[in-house]
C-alpha atoms as a PDB file:
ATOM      1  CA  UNK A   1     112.550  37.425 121.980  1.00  0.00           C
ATOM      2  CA  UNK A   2     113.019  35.860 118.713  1.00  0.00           C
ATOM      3  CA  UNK A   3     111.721  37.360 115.698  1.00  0.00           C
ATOM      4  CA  UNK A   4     111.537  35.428 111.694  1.00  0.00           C
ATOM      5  CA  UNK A   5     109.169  35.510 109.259  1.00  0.00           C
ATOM      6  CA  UNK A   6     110.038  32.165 108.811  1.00  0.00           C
ATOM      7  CA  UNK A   7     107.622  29.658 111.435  1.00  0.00           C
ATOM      8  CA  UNK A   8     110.301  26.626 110.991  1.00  0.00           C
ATOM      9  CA  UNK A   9     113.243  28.778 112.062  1.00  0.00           C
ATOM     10  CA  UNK A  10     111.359  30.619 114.462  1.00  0.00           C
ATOM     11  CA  UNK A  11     110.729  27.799 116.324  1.00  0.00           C
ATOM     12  CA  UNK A  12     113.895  25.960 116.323  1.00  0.00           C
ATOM     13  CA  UNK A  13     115.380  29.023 117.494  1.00  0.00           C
ATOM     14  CA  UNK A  14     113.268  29.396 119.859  1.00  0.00           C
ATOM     15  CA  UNK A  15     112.973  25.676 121.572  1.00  0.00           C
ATOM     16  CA  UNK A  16     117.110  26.378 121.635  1.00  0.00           C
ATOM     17  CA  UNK A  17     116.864  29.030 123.991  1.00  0.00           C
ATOM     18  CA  UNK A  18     114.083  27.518 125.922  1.00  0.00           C
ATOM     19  CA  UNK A  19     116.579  24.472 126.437  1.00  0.00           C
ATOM     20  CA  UNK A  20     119.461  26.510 127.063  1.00  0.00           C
ATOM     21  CA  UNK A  21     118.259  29.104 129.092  1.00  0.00           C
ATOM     22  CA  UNK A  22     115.286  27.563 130.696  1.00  0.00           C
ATOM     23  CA  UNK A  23     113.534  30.187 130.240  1.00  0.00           C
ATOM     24  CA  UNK A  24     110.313  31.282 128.046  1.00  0.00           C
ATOM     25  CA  UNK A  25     110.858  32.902 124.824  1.00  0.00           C
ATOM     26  CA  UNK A  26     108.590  35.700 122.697  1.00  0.00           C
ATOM     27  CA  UNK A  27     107.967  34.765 118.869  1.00  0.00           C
ATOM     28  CA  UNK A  28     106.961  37.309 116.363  1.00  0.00           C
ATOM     29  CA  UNK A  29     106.878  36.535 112.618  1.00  0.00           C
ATOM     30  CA  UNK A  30     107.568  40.348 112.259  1.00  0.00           C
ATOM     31  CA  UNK A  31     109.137  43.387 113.484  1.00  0.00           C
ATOM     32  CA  UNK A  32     106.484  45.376 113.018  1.00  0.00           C
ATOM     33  CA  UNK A  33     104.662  42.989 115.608  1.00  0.00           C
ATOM     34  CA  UNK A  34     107.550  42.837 118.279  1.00  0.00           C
ATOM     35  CA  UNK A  35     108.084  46.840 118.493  1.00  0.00           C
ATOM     36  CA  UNK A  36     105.248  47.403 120.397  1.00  0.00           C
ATOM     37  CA  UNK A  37     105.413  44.997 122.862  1.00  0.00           C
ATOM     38  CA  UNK A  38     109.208  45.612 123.030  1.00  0.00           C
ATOM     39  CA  UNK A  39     108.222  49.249 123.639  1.00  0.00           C
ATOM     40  CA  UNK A  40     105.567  48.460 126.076  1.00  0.00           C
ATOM     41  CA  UNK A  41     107.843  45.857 128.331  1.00  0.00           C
ATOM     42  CA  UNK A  42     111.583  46.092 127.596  1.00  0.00           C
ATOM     43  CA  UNK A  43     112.662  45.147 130.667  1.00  0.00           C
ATOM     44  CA  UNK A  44     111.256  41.773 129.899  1.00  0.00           C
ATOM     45  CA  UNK A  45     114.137  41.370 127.068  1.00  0.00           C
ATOM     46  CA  UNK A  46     117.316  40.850 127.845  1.00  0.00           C
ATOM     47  CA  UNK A  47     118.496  38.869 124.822  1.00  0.00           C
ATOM     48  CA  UNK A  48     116.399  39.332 121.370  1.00  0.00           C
ATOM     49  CA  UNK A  49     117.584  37.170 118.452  1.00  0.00           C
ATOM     50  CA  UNK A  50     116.248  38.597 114.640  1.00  0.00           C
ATOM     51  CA  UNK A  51     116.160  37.749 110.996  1.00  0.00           C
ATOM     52  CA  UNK A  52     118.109  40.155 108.970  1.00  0.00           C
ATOM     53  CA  UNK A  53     115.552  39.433 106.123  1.00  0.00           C
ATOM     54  CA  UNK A  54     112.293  40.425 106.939  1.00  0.00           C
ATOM     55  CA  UNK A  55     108.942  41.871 105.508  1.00  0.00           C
ATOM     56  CA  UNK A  56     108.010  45.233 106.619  1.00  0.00           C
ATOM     57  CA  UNK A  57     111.091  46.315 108.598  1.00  0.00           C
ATOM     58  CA  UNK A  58     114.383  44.740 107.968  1.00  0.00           C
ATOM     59  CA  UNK A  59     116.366  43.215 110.792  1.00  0.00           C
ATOM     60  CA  UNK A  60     119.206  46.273 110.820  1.00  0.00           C
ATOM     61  CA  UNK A  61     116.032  48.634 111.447  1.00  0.00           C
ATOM     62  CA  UNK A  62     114.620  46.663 114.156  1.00  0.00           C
ATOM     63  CA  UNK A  63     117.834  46.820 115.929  1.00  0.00           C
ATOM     64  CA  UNK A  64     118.061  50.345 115.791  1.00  0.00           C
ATOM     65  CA  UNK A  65     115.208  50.650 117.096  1.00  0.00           C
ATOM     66  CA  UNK A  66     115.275  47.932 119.488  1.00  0.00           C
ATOM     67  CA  UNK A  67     118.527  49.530 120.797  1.00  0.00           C
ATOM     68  CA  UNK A  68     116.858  52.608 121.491  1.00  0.00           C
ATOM     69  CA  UNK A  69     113.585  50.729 123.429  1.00  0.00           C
ATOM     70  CA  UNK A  70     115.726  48.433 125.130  1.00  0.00           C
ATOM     71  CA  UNK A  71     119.739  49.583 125.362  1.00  0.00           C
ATOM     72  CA  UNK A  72     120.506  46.766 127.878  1.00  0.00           C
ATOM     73  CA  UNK A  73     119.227  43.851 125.967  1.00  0.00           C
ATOM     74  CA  UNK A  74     122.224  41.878 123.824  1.00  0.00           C
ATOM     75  CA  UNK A  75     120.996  41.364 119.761  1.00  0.00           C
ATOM     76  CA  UNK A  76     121.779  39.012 118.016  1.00  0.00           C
ATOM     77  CA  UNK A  77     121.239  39.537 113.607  1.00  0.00           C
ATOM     78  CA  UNK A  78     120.834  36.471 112.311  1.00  0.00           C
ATOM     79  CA  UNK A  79     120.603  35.504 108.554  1.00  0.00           C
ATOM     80  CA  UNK A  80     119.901  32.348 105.922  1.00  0.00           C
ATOM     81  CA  UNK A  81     120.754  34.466 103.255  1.00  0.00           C
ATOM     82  CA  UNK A  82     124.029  34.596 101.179  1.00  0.00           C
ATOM     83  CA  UNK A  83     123.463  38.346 100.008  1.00  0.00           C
ATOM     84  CA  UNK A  84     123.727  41.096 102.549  1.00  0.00           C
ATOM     85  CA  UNK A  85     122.908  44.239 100.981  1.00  0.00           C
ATOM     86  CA  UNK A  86     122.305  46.443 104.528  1.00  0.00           C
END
């Protein structure tokens, strides 16, 4: 799963795992989108990559959440940002 607002990096991230993993990868442009299917199927995530900067739900949320949905399934926070505030 790989969530960003951002289509561009989305992507890239994306056709990186695809490459390295060989395996097919979720996009969602928002956290808010990606909850309920992580809710619905977590056993289909092992490894979820996110923004930290997002609209709607920040990254640190959705891994709290996600943590909760899905305990097994390694996060990675991700950011383009220079200023963390969370």
């Amino acid at each position: 799963m790989v969530l960003d607002d951002n289509a561009a990096i989305r992507e890239f991230m994306a056709a990186i795992l695809e490459m390295m993993k060989r395996a097919e990868v979720a996009r969602f442009d928002s956290a808010i989108r990606a909850l309920p299917i992580l809710a619905a199927t977590p056993e289909r995530f092992r490894f979820i990559v996110t923004d930290l900067e997002m609209p709607g739900m920040s990254g640190v949320e959705f891994c709290r959440r996600a943590r909760v949905l899905a305990p097994d399934a390694k996060i990675l926070l991700v950011t383009a940002s220079d200023a963390i505030n969370e």
